[in-house]
N, C-alpha and C. Protein backbone atom coordinates (compact mmCIF):
# COMPACT_ATOMS: atom_id res chain seq x y z
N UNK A 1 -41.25 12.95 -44.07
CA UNK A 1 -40.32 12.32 -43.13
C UNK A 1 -39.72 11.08 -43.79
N UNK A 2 -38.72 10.93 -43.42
CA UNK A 2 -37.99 9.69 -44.28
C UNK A 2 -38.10 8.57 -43.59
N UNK A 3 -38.12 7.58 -44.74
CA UNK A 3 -38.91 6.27 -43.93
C UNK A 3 -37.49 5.20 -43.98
N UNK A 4 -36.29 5.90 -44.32
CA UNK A 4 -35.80 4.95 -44.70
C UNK A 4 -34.75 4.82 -43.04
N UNK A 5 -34.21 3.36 -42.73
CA UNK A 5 -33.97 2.81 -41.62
C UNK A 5 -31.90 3.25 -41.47
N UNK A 6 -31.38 4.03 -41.41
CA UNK A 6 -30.58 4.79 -41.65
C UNK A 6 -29.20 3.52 -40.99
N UNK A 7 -29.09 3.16 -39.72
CA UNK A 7 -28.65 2.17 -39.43
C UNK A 7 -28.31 0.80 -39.88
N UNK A 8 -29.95 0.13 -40.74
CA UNK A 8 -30.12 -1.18 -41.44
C UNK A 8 -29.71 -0.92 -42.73
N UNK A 9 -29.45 0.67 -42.93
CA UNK A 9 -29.53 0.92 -45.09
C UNK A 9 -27.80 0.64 -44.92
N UNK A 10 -27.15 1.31 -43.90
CA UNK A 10 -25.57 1.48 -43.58
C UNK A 10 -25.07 -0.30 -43.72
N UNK A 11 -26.07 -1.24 -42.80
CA UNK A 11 -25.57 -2.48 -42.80
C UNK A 11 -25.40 -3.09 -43.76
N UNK A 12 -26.85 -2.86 -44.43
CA UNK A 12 -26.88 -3.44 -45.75
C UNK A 12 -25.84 -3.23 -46.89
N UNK A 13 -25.68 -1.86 -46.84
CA UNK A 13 -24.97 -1.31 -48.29
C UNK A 13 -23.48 -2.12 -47.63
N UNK A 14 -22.85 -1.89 -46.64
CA UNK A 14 -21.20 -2.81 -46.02
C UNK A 14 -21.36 -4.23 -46.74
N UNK A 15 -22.99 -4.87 -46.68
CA UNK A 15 -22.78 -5.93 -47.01
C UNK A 15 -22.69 -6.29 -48.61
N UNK A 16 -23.39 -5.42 -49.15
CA UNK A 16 -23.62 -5.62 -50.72
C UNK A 16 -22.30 -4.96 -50.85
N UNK A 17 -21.10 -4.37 -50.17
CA UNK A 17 -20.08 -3.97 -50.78
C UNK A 17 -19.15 -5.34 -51.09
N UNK A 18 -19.29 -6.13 -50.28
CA UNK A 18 -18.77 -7.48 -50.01
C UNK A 18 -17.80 -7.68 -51.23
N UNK A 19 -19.34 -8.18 -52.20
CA UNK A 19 -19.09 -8.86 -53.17
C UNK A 19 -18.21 -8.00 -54.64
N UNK A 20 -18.31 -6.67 -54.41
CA UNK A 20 -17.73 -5.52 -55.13
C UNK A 20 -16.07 -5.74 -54.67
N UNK A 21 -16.09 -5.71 -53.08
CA UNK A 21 -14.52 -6.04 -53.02
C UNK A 21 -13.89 -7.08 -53.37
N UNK A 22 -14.79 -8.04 -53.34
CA UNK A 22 -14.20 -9.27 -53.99
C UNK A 22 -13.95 -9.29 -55.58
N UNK A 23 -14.97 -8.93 -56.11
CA UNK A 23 -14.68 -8.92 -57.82
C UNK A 23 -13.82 -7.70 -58.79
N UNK A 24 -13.78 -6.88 -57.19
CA UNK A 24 -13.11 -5.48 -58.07
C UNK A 24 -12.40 -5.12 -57.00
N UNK A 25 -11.32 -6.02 -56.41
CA UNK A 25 -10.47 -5.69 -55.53
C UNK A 25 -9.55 -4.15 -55.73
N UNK A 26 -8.62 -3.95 -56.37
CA UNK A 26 -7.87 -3.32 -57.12
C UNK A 26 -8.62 -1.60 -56.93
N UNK A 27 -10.01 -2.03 -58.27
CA UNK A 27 -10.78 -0.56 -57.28
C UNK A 27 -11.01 -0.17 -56.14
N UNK A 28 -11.41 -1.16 -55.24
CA UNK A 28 -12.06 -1.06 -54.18
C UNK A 28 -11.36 -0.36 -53.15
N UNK A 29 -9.86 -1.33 -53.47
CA UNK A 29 -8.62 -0.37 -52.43
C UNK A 29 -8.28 0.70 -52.99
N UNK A 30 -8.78 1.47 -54.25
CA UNK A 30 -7.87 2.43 -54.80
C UNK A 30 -9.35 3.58 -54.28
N UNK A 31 -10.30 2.98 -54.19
CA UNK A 31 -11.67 3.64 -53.38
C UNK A 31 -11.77 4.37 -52.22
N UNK A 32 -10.44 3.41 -51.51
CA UNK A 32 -10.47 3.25 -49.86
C UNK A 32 -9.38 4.28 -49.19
N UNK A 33 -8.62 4.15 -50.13
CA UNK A 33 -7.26 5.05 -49.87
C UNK A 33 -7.22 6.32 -50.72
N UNK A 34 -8.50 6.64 -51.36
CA UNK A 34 -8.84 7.42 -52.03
C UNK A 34 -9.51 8.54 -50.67
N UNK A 35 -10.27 7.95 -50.03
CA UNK A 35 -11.34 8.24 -49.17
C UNK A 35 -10.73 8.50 -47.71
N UNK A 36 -9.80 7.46 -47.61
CA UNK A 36 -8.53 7.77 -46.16
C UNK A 36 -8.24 9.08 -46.59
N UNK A 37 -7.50 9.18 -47.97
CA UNK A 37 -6.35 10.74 -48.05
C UNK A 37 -7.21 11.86 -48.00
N UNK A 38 -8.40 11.59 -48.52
CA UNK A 38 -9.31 12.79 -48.52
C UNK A 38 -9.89 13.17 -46.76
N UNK A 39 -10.40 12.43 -46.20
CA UNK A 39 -10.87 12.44 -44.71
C UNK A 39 -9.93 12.74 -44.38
N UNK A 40 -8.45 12.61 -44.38
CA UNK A 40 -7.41 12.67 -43.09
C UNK A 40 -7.32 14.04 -42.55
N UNK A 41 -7.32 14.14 -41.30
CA UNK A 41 -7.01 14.96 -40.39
C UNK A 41 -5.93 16.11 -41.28
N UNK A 42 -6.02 17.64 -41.10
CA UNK A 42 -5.19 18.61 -42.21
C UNK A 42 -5.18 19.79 -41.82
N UNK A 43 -5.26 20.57 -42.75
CA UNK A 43 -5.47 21.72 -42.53
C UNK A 43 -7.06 22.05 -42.47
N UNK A 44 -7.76 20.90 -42.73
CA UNK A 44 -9.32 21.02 -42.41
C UNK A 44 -9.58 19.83 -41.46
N UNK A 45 -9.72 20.17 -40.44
CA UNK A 45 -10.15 19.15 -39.64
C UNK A 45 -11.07 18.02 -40.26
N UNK A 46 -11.01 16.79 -39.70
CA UNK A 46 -11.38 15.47 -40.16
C UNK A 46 -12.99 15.67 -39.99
N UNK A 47 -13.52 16.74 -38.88
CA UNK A 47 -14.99 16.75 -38.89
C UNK A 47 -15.57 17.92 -39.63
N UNK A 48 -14.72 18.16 -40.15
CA UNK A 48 -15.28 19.34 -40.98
C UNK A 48 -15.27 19.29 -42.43
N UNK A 49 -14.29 18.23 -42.53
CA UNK A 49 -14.14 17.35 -43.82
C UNK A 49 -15.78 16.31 -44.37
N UNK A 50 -15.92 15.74 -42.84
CA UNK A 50 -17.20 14.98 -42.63
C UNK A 50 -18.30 16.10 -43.47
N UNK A 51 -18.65 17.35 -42.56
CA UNK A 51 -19.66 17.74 -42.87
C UNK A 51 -19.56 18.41 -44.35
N UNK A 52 -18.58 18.84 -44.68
CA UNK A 52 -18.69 18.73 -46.35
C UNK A 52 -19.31 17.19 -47.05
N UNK A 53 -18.66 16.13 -46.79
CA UNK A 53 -18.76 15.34 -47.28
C UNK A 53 -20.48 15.03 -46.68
N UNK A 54 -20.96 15.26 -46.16
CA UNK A 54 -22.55 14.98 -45.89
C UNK A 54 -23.11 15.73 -46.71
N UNK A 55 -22.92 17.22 -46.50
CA UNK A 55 -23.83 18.24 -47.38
C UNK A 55 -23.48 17.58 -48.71
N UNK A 56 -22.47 17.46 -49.59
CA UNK A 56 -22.92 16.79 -50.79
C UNK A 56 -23.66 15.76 -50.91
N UNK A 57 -23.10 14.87 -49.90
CA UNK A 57 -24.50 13.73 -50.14
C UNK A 57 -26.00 14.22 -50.24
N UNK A 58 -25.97 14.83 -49.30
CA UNK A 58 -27.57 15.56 -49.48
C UNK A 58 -28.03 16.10 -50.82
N UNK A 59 -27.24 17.27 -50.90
CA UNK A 59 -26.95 17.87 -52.29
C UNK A 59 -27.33 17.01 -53.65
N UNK A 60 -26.74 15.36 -53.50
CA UNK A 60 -26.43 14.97 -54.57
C UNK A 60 -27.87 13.76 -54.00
N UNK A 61 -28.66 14.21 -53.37
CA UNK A 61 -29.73 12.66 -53.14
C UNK A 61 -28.94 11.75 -52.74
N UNK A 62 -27.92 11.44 -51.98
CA UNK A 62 -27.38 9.86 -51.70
C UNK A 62 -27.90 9.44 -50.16
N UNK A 63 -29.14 8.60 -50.21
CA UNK A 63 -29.06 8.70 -48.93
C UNK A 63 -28.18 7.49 -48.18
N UNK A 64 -27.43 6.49 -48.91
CA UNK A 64 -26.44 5.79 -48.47
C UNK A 64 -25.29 6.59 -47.55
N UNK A 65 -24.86 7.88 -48.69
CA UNK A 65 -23.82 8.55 -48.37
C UNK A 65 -24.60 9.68 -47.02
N UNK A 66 -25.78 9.63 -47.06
CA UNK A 66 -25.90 10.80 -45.37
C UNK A 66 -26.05 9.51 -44.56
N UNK A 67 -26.52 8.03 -44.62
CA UNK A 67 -25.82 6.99 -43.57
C UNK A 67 -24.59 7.01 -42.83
N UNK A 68 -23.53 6.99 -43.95
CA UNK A 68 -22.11 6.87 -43.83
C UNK A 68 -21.73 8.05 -43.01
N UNK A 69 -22.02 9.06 -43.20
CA UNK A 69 -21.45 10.48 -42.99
C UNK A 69 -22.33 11.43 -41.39
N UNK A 70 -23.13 10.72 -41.53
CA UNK A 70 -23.90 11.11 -39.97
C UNK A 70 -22.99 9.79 -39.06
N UNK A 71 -22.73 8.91 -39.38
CA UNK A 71 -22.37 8.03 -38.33
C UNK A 71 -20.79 8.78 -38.02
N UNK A 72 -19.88 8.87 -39.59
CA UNK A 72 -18.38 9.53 -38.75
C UNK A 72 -18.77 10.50 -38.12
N UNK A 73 -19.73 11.71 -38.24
CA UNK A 73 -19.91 12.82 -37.77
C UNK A 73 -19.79 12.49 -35.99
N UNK A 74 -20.82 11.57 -35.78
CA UNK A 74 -21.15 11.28 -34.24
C UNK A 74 -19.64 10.62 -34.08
N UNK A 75 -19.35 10.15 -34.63
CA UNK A 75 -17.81 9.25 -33.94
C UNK A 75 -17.22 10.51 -33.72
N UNK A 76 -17.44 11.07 -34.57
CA UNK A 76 -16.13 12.64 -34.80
C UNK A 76 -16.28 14.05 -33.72
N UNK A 77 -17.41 13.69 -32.77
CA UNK A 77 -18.34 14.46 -31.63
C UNK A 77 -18.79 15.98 -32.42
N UNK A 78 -19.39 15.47 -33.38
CA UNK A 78 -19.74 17.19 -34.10
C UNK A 78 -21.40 16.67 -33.35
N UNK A 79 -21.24 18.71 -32.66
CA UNK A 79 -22.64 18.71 -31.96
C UNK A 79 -23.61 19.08 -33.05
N UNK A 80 -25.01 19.07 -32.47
CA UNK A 80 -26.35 19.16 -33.20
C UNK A 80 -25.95 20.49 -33.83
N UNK A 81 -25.92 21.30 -33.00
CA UNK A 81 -25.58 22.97 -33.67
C UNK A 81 -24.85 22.72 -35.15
N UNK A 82 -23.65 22.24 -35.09
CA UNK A 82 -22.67 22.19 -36.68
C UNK A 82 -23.93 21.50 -37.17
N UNK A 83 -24.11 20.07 -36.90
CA UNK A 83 -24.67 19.55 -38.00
C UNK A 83 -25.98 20.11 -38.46
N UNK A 84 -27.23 21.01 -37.43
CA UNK A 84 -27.99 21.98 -38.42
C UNK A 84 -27.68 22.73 -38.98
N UNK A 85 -26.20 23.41 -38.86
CA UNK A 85 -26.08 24.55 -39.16
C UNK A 85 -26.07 24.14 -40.82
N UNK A 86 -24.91 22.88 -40.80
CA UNK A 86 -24.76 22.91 -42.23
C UNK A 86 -25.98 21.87 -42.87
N UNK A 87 -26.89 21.78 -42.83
CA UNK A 87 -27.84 21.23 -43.01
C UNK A 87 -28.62 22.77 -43.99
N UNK A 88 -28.41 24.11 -42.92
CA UNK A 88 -29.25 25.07 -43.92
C UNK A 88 -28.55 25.58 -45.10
N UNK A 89 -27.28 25.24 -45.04
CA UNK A 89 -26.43 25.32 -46.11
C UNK A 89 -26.61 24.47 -47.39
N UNK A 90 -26.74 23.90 -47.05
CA UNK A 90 -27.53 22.34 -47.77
C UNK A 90 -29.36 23.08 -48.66
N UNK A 91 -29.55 23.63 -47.60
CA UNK A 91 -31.29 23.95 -48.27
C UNK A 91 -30.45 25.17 -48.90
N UNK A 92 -29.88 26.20 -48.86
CA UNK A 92 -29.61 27.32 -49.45
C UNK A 92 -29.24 26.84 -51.21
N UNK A 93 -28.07 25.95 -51.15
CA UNK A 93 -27.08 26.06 -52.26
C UNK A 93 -28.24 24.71 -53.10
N UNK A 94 -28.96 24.23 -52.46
CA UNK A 94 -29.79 22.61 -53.00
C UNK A 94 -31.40 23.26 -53.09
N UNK A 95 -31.71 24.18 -52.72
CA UNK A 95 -33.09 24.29 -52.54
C UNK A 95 -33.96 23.28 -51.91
N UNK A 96 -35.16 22.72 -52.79
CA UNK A 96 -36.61 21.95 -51.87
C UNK A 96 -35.70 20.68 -52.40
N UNK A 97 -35.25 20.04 -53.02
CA UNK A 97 -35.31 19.01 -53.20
C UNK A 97 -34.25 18.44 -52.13
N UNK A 98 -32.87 19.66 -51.60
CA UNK A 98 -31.88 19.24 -50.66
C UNK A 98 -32.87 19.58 -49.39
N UNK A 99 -34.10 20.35 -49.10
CA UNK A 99 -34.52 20.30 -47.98
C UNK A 99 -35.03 18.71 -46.92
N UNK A 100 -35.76 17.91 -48.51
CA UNK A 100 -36.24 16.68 -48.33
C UNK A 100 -34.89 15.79 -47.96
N UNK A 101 -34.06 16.35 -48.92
CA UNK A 101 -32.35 14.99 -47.83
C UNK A 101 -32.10 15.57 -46.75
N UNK A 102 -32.11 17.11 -46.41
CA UNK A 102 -31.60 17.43 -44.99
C UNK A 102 -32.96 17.02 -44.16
N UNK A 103 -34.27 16.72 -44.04
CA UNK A 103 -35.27 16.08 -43.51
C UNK A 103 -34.29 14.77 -43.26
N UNK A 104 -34.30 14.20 -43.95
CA UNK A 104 -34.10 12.41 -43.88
C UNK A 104 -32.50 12.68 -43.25
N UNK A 105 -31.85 13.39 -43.26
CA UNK A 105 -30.34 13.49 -42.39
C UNK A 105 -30.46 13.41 -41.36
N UNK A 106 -31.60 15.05 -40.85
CA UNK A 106 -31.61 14.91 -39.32
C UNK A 106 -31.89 14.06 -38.83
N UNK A 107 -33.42 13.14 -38.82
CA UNK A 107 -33.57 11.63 -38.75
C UNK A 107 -32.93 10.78 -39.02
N UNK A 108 -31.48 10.55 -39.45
CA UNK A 108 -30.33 9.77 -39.14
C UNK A 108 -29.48 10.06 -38.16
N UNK A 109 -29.49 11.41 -38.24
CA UNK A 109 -28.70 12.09 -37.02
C UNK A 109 -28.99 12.03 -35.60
N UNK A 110 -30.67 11.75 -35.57
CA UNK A 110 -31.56 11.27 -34.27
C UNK A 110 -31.33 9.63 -34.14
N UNK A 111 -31.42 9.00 -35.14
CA UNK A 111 -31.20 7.15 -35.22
C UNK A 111 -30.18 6.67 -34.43
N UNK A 112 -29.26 7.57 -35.53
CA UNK A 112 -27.77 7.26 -35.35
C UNK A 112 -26.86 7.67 -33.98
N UNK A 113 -27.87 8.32 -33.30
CA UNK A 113 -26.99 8.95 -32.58
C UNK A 113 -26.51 7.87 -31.50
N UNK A 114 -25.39 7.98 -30.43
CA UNK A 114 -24.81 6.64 -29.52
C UNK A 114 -26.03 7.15 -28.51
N UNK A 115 -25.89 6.18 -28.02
CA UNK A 115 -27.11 6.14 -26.87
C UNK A 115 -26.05 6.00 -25.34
């Protein structure tokens, strides 16, 4: 079970971005509008965009990036169903090691959820 605080890791990492936007402005916006054009609403919906963009996080161990990406999900009203579904997608194409990030997802997905 993942111990890590999915809410406080999200705060934290906004804050340690701080100082990145400040010293590497230039990237930071070319980061941001990188990340707008990719998310935007398309021919793939913006929450379906999300849950790609989670399953790689998983995929890739980021558990910053299943912070980020369970929170648009809930803004984005994707129900429990999508988000297990692609969670086993995640264990299929990732095996045991994506099983242990889709563990620590759903438990963001329970954290995170609005109350």
């Amino acid at each position: 079970m993942s111990t890590f605080d999915h809410p406080t890791l999200v705060q934290n990492l906004n804050e340690s971005l701080v100082g990145l936007r400040k010293s590497q402005p230039d990237t930071m916006q070319a980061f941001t509008g990188l990340a707008r054009a990719a998310m935007a609403e398309g021919s793939v919906s913006a929450k379906h965009k999300e849950l790609m963009a989670l399953a790689i996080g998983i995929t890739q161990h980021c558990s910053g990036c299943i912070g980020f990406h369970v929170k648009a999900l809930h803004k984005l009203q994707c129900t429990r169903e999508e988000f297990e579904e692609m969670l086993g997608v995640c264990v299929y194409m990732g095996g045991g090691p994506a099983l242990m990030y889709a563990a620590e997802a759903r438990k963001a997905w329970e954290t995170m959820a609005p109350v």
